[in-house]
Protein backbone atom coordinates (compact mmCIF):
# COMPACT_ATOMS: atom_id res chain seq x y z
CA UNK A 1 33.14 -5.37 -24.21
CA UNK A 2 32.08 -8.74 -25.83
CA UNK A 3 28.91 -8.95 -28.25
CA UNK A 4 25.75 -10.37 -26.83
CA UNK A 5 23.78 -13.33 -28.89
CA UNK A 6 20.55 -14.29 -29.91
CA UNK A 7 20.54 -18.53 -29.10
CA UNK A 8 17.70 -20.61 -27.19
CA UNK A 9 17.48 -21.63 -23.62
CA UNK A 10 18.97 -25.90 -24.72
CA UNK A 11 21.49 -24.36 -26.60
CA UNK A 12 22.63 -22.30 -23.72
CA UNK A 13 22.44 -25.47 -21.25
CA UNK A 14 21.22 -29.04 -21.67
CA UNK A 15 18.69 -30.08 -18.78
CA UNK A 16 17.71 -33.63 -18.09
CA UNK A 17 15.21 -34.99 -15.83
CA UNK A 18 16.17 -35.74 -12.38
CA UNK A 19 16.67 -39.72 -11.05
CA UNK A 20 14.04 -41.69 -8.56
CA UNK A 21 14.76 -42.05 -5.42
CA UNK A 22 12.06 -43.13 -2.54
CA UNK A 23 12.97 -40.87 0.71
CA UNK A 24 12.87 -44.86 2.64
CA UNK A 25 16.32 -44.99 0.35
CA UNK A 26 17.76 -41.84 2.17
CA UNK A 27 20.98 -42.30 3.96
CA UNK A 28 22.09 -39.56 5.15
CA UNK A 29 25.10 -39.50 3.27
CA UNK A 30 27.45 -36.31 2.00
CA UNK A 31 25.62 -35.58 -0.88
CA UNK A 32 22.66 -33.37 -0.69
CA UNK A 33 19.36 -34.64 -2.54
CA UNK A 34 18.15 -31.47 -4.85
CA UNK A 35 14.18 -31.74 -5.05
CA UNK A 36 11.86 -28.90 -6.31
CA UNK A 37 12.36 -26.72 -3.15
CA UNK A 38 15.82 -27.28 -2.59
CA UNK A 39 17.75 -29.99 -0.56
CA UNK A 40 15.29 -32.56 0.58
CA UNK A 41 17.56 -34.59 2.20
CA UNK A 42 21.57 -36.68 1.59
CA UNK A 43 22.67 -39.78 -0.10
CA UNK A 44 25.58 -40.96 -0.51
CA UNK A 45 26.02 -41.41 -4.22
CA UNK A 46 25.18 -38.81 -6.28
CA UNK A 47 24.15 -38.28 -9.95
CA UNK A 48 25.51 -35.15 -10.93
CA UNK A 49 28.41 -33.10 -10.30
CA UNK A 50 28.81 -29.80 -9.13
CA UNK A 51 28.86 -27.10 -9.91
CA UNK A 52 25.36 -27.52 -10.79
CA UNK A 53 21.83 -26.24 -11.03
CA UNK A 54 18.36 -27.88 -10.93
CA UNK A 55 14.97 -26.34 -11.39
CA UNK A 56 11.53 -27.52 -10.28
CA UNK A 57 9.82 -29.90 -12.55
CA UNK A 58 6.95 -30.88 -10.39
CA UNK A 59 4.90 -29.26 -8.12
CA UNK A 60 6.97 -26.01 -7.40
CA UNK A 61 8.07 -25.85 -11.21
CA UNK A 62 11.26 -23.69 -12.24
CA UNK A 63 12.47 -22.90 -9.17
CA UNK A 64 16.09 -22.47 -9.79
CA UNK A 65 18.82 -23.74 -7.09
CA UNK A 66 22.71 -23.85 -7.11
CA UNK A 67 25.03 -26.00 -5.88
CA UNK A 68 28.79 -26.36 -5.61
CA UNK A 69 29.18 -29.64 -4.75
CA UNK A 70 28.34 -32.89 -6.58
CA UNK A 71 24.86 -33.75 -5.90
CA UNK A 72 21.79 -35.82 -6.41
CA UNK A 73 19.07 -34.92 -8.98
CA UNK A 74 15.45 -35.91 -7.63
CA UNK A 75 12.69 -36.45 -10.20
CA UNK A 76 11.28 -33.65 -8.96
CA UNK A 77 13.34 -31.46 -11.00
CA UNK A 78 15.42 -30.61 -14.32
CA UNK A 79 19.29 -30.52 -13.55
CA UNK A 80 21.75 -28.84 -15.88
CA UNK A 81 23.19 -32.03 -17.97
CA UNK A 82 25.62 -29.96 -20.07
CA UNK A 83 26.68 -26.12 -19.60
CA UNK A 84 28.17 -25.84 -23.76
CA UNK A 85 30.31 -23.23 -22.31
CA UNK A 86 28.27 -21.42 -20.11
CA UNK A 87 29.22 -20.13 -16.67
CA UNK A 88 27.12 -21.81 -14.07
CA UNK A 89 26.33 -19.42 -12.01
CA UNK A 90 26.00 -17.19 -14.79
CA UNK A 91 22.84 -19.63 -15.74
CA UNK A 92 21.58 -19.63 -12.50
CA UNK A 93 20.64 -15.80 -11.76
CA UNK A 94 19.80 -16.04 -15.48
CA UNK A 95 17.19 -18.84 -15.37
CA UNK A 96 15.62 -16.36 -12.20
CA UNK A 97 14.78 -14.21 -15.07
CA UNK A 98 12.50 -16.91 -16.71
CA UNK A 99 8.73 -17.31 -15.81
CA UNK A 100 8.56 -21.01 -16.03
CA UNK A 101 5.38 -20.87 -14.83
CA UNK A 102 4.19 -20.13 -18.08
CA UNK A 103 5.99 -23.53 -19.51
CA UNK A 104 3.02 -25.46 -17.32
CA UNK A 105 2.14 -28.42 -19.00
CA UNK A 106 -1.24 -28.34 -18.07
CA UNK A 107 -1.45 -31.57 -15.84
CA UNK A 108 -3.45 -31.70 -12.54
CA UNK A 109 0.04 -31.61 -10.35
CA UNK A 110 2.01 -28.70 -12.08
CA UNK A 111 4.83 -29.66 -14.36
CA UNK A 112 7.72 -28.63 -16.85
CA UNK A 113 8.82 -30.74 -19.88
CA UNK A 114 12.13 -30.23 -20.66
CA UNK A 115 11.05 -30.18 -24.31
CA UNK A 116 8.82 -26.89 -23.88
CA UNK A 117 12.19 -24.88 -22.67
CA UNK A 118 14.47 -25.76 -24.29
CA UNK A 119 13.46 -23.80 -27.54
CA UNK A 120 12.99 -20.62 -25.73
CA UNK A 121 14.95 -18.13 -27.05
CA UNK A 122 17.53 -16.44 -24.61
CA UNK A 123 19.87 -13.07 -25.11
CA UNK A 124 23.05 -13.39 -23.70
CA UNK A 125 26.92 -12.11 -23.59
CA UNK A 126 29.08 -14.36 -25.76
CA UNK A 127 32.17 -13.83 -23.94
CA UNK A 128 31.99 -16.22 -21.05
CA UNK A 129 34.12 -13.91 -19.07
CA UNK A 130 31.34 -11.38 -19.22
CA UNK A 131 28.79 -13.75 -17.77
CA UNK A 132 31.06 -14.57 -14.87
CA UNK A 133 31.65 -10.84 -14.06
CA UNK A 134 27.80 -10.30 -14.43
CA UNK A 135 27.58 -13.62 -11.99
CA UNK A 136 30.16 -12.00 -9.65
CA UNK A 137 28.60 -8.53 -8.79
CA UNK A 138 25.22 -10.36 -7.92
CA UNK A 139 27.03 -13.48 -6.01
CA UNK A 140 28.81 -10.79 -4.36
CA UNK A 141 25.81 -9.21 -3.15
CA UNK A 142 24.24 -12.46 -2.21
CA UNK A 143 27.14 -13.01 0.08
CA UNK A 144 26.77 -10.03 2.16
CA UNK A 145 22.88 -11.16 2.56
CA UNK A 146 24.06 -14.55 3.93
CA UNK A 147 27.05 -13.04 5.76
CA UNK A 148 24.80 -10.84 7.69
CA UNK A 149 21.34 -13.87 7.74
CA UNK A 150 24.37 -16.07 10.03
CA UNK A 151 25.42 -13.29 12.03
CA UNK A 152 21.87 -12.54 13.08
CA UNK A 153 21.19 -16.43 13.63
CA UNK A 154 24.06 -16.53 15.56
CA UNK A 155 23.20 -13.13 17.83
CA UNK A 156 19.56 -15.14 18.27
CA UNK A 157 21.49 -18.48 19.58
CA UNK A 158 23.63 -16.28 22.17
CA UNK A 159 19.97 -15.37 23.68
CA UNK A 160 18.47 -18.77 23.27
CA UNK A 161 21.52 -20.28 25.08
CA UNK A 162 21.48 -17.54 27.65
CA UNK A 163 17.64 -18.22 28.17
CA UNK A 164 18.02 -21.76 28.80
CA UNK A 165 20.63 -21.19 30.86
CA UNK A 166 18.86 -19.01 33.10
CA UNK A 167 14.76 -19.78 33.01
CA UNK A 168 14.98 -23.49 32.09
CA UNK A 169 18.02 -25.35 33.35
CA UNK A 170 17.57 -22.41 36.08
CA UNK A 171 21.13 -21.56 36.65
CA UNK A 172 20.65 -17.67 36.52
CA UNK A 173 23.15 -15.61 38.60
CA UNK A 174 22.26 -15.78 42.59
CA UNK A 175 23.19 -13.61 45.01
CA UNK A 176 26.92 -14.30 45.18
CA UNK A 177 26.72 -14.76 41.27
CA UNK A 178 27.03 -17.87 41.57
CA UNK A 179 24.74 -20.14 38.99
CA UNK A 180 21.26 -20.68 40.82
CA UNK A 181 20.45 -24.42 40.93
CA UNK A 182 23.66 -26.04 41.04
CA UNK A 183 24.33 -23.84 43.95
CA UNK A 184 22.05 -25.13 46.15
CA UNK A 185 19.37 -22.84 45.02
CA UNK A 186 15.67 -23.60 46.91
CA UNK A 187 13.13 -25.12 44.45
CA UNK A 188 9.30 -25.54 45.16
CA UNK A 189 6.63 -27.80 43.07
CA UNK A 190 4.20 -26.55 40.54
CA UNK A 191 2.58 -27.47 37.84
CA UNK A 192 5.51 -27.60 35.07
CA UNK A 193 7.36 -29.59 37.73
CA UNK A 194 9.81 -28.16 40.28
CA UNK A 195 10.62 -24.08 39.63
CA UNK A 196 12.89 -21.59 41.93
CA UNK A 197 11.70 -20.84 44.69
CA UNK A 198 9.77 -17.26 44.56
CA UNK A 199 9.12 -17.74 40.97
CA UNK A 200 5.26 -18.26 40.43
CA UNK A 201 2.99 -19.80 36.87
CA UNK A 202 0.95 -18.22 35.37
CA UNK A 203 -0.88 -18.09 32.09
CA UNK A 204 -0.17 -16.20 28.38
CA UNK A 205 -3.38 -14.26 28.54
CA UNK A 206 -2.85 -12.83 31.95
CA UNK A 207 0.41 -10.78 30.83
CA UNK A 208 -0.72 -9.46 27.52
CA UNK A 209 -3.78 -9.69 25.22
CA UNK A 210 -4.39 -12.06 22.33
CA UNK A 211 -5.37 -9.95 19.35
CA UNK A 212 -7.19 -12.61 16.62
CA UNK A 213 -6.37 -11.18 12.73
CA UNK A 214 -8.62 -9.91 10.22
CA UNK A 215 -8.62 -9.88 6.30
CA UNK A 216 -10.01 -7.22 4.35
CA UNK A 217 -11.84 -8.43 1.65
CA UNK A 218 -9.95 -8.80 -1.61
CA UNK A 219 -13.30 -7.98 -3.46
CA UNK A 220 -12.74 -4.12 -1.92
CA UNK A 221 -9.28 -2.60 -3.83
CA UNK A 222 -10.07 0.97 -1.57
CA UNK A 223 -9.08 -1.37 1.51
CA UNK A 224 -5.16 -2.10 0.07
CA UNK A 225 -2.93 0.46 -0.54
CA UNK A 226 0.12 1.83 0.96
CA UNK A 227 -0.35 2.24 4.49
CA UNK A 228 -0.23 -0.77 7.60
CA UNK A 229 1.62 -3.74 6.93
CA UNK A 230 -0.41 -6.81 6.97
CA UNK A 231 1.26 -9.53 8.23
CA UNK A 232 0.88 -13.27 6.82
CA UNK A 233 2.99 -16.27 7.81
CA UNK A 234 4.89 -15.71 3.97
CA UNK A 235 6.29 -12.57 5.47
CA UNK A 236 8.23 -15.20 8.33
CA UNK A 237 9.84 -16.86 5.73
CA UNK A 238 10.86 -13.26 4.48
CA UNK A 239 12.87 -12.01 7.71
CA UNK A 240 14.70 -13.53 10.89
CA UNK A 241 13.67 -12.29 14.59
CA UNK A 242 12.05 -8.82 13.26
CA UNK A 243 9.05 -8.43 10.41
CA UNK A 244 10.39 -4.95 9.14
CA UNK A 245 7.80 -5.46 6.63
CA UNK A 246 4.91 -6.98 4.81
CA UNK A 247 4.57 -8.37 1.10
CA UNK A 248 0.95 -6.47 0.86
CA UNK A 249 -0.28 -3.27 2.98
CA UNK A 250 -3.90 -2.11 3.84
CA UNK A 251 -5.06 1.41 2.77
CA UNK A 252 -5.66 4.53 5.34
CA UNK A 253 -9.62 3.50 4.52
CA UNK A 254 -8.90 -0.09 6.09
CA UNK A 255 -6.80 0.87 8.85
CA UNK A 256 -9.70 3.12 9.89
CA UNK A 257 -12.38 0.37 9.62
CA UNK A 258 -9.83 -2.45 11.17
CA UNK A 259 -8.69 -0.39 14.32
CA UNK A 260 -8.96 -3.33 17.13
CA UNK A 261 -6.93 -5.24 15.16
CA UNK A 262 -3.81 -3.08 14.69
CA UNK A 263 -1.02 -4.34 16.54
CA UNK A 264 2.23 -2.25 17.82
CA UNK A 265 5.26 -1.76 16.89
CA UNK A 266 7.51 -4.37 19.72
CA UNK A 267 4.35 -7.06 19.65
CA UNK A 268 5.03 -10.38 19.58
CA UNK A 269 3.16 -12.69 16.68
CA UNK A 270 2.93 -16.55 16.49
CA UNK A 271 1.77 -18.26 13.24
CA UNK A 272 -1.17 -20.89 14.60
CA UNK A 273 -1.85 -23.12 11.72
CA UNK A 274 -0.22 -24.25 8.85
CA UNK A 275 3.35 -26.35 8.11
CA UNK A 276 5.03 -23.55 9.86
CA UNK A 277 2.85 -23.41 12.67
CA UNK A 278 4.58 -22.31 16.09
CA UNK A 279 6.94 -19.94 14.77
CA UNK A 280 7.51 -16.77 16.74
CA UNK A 281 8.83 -13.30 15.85
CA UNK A 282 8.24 -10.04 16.60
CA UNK A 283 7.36 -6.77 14.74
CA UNK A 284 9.82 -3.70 14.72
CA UNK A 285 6.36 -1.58 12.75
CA UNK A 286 2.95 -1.19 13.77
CA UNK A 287 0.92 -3.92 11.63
CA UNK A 288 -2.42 -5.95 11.47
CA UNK A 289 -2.34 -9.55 10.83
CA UNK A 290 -4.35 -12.27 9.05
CA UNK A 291 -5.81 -15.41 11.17
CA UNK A 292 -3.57 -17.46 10.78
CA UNK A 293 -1.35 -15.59 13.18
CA UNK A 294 -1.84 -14.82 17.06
CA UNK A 295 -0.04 -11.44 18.01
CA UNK A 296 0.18 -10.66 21.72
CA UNK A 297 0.51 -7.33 22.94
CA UNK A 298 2.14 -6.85 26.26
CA UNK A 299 0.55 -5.30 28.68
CA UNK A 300 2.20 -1.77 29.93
CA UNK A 301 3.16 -3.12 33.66
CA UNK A 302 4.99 -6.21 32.18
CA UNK A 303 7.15 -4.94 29.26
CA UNK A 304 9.84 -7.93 28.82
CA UNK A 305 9.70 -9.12 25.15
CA UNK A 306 12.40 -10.36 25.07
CA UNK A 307 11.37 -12.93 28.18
CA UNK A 308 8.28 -13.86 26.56
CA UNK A 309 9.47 -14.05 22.76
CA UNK A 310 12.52 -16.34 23.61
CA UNK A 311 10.10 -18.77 26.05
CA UNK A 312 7.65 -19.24 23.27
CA UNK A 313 10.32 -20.03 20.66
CA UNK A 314 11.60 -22.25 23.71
CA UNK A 315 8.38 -23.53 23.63
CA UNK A 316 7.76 -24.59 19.52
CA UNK A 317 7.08 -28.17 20.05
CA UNK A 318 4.68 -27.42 22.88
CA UNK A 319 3.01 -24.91 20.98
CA UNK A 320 2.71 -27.32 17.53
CA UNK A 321 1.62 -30.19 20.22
CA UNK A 322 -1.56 -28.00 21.74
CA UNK A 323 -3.03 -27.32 18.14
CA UNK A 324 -6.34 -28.11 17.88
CA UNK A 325 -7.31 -30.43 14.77
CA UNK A 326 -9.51 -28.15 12.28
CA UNK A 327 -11.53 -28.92 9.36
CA UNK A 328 -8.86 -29.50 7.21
CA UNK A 329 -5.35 -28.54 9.53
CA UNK A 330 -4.24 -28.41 12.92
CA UNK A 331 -4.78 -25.12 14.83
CA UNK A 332 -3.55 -23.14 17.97
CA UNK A 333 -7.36 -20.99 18.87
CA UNK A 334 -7.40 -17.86 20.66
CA UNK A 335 -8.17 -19.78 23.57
CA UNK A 336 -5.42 -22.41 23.57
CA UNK A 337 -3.06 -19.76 23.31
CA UNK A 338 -4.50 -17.91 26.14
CA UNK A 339 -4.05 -20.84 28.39
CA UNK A 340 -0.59 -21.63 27.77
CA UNK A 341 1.20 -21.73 31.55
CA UNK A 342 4.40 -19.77 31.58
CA UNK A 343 7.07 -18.98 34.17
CA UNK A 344 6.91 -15.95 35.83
CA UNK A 345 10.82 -15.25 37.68
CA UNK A 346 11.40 -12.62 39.76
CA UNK A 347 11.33 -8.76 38.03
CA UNK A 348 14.72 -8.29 38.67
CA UNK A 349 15.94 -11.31 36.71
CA UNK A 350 13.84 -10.32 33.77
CA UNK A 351 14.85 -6.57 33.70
CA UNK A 352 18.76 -8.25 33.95
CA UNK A 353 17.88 -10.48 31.05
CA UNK A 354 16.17 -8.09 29.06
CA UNK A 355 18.88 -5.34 29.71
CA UNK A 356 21.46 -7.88 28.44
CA UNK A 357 19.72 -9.02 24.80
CA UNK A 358 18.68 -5.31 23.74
CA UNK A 359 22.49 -4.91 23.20
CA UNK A 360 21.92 -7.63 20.60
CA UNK A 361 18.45 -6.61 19.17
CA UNK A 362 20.08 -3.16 17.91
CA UNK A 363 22.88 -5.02 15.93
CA UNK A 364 20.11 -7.53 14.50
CA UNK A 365 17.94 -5.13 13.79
CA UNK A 366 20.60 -3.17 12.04
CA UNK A 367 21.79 -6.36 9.73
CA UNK A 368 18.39 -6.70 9.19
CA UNK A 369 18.23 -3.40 7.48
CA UNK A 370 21.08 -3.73 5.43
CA UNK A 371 19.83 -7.34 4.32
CA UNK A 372 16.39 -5.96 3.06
CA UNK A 373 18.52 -2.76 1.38
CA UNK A 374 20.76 -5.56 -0.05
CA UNK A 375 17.88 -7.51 -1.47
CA UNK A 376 16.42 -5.02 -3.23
CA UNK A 377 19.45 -3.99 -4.90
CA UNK A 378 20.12 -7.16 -6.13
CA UNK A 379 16.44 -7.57 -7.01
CA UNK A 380 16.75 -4.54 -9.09
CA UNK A 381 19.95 -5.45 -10.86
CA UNK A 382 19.23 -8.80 -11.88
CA UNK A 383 16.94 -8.13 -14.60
CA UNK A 384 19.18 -4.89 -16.06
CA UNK A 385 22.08 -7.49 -16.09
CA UNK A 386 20.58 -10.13 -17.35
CA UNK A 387 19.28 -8.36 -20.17
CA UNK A 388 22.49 -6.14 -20.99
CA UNK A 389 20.21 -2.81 -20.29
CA UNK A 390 23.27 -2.15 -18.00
CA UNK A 391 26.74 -3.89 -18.17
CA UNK A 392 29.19 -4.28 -15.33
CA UNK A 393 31.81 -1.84 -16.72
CA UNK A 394 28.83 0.34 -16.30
């Protein structure tokens, strides 16, 4: 097995500061634009080329991201000028081992200097070939997680398209089988224009209730521990169609104290404020949620999730349209969600419909699993590798 070396962080890679470039100059060409978060958009020229690897340099500083084709470097970020014989994507799960935050130089926007990292020293395998098999086993890994992320998106579209299908272009199976409207099917007016006959509006609150989230105070540590999940719209970002989890829980003391606000397991929750405002999911665990999310719990004589979870995220730019302005952000209230009209087909089209996607929630839910399972193994791995406290003939 090759030695490992004591060097610094610019002798390992070179980074240079990324290149201006106004978003009105966007043209949507092949090349994606790299800002501090990631692609912010495509040009087409680009600056660098791939592989490559930029990190934040303002705003959301060291935030590491990868790419394999040629690419622009914003001036938001650092980009990986020159690799001295370095695998790339070696660097890359190695520079997720670095707190940059602490490389803040101090200016009202957060920033990185180049200059500050570069003399950090770095331990690392000599042997390129080492770095790329160290690089392999976690890209590997990462693989499976986006493997299984698409198959789950794709599973959600199948519903989506299916919904549409039937409850808004309103071409669900007749009586012959025969596709609804375009059959001849009887329509009637209301107020969300002309629906199937039979088929009746009505409003959010009247099918389930609208449970508004609570915080327990941060001041009280006996209120956090190990117990409920509590929701925040960060834990969206961390799962697809099911919230398996949450980034903080609430102790046994809290869950006592915060009882009205616990919502079951099968609920469905919608973040109300915020950039990701209108998002729905829904929660495989029993949970309590912060305010900045509305949960609605069904009620017991109309059961179909699956109906209302697919209209609302039929519904997102409705929902982002009805938010209230607040104090400093837009807001969907208690009230506004309440009101929001909804279709109400007959209960044998539902139970069809909701018969039909629970054969997909199992396999989602499933991938979903292994995706968190996967995460954590590679979570736990990264830092043993990148330090050499385990090698990969190990």
């Amino acid at each position: 097995m090759s030695e490992w070396k004591e060097t610094t962080l610019g002798e390992l890679v070179t980074f240079q500061r990324g290149h201006d470039l106004p978003k009105t100059e966007f043209n949507d060409g092949e090349y994606p634009i790299l800002g501090s978060n990631g692609i912010i958009g495509y040009h087409n020229e680009y600056t660098t080329e791939g592989a490559g690897i930029t990190i934040g340099r303002s705003g959301n500083i060291g935030n590491p991201f990868y790419t394999e084709s040629n690419f622009w470097a914003h001036n938001t970020t650092l980009y990986v000028k020159e690799f001295h014989n370095s695998f790339p994507k070696f660097v890359f799960y190695f520079l997720k081992t670095i707190d940059f935050q602490s490389f803040n130089s101090g200016s009202a926007v957060p920033s990185l200097n180049r200059n500050y990292i570069h003399p950090f020293p770095v331990f690392v395998p000599e042997d390129i070939e080492e770095q790329k098999q160290i690089a392999d086993v976690l890209s590997c890994l990462d693989a499976k997680i986006e493997n299984l992320r698409r198959q789950n998106e794709t599973l959600e579209q199948i519903a989506q398209t299916l919904f549409k299908h039937w409850f808004i272009d309103f071409e669900f199976p007749n009586a012959d089988g025969k596709p609804y409207k375009s059959s001849g099917g009887a329509m009637l007016a209301s107020e969300l224009g002309d629906i199937p006959e039979a088929w009746k509006v009505g409003k959010l609150g009247a099918i389930g209730k609208i449970i508004t989230g609570k915080t327990p105070s941060t001041q009280s540590p006996n209120l956090w521990g190990d117990g409920l999940p509590f929701i925040t719209p960060t834990d969206f970002k961390n799962y697809g169609k099911y919230i398996l989890s949450a980034e903080r829980k609430i102790s046994q003391l809290a869950i006592s104290q915060f009882k009205q606000y616990i919502v079951p397991q099968n609920s469905i929750v919608v973040t109300c404020i915020g950039s990701d405002m209108g998002k729905a999911a829904k929660t495989s665990i029993s949970c309590i949620t912060n305010q900045q999310i509305n949960p609605i719990v069904l009620l017991q004589d109309f059961y179909f999730h699956e109906y209302i979870f697919n209209y609302l995220k039929s519904q997102y730019k409705l929902l982002r349209n009805i938010a209230l302005g607040g104090s400093t952000m837009p807001i969907i209230n208690k009230s506004a969600f309440s009101n929001i009209e909804i279709l109400m087909p007959s209960l044998e089209l539902l139970n069809y419909f909701e018969n039909i996607i629970s054969a997909l929630n199992q396999k989602i839910i499933n991938n979903e699993n292994q995706i968190q399972t996967l995460t954590k193994t590679r979570d736990s791995l990264l830092p043993k590798l990148m330090s050499g406290q385990l090698r990969v003939k190990e």
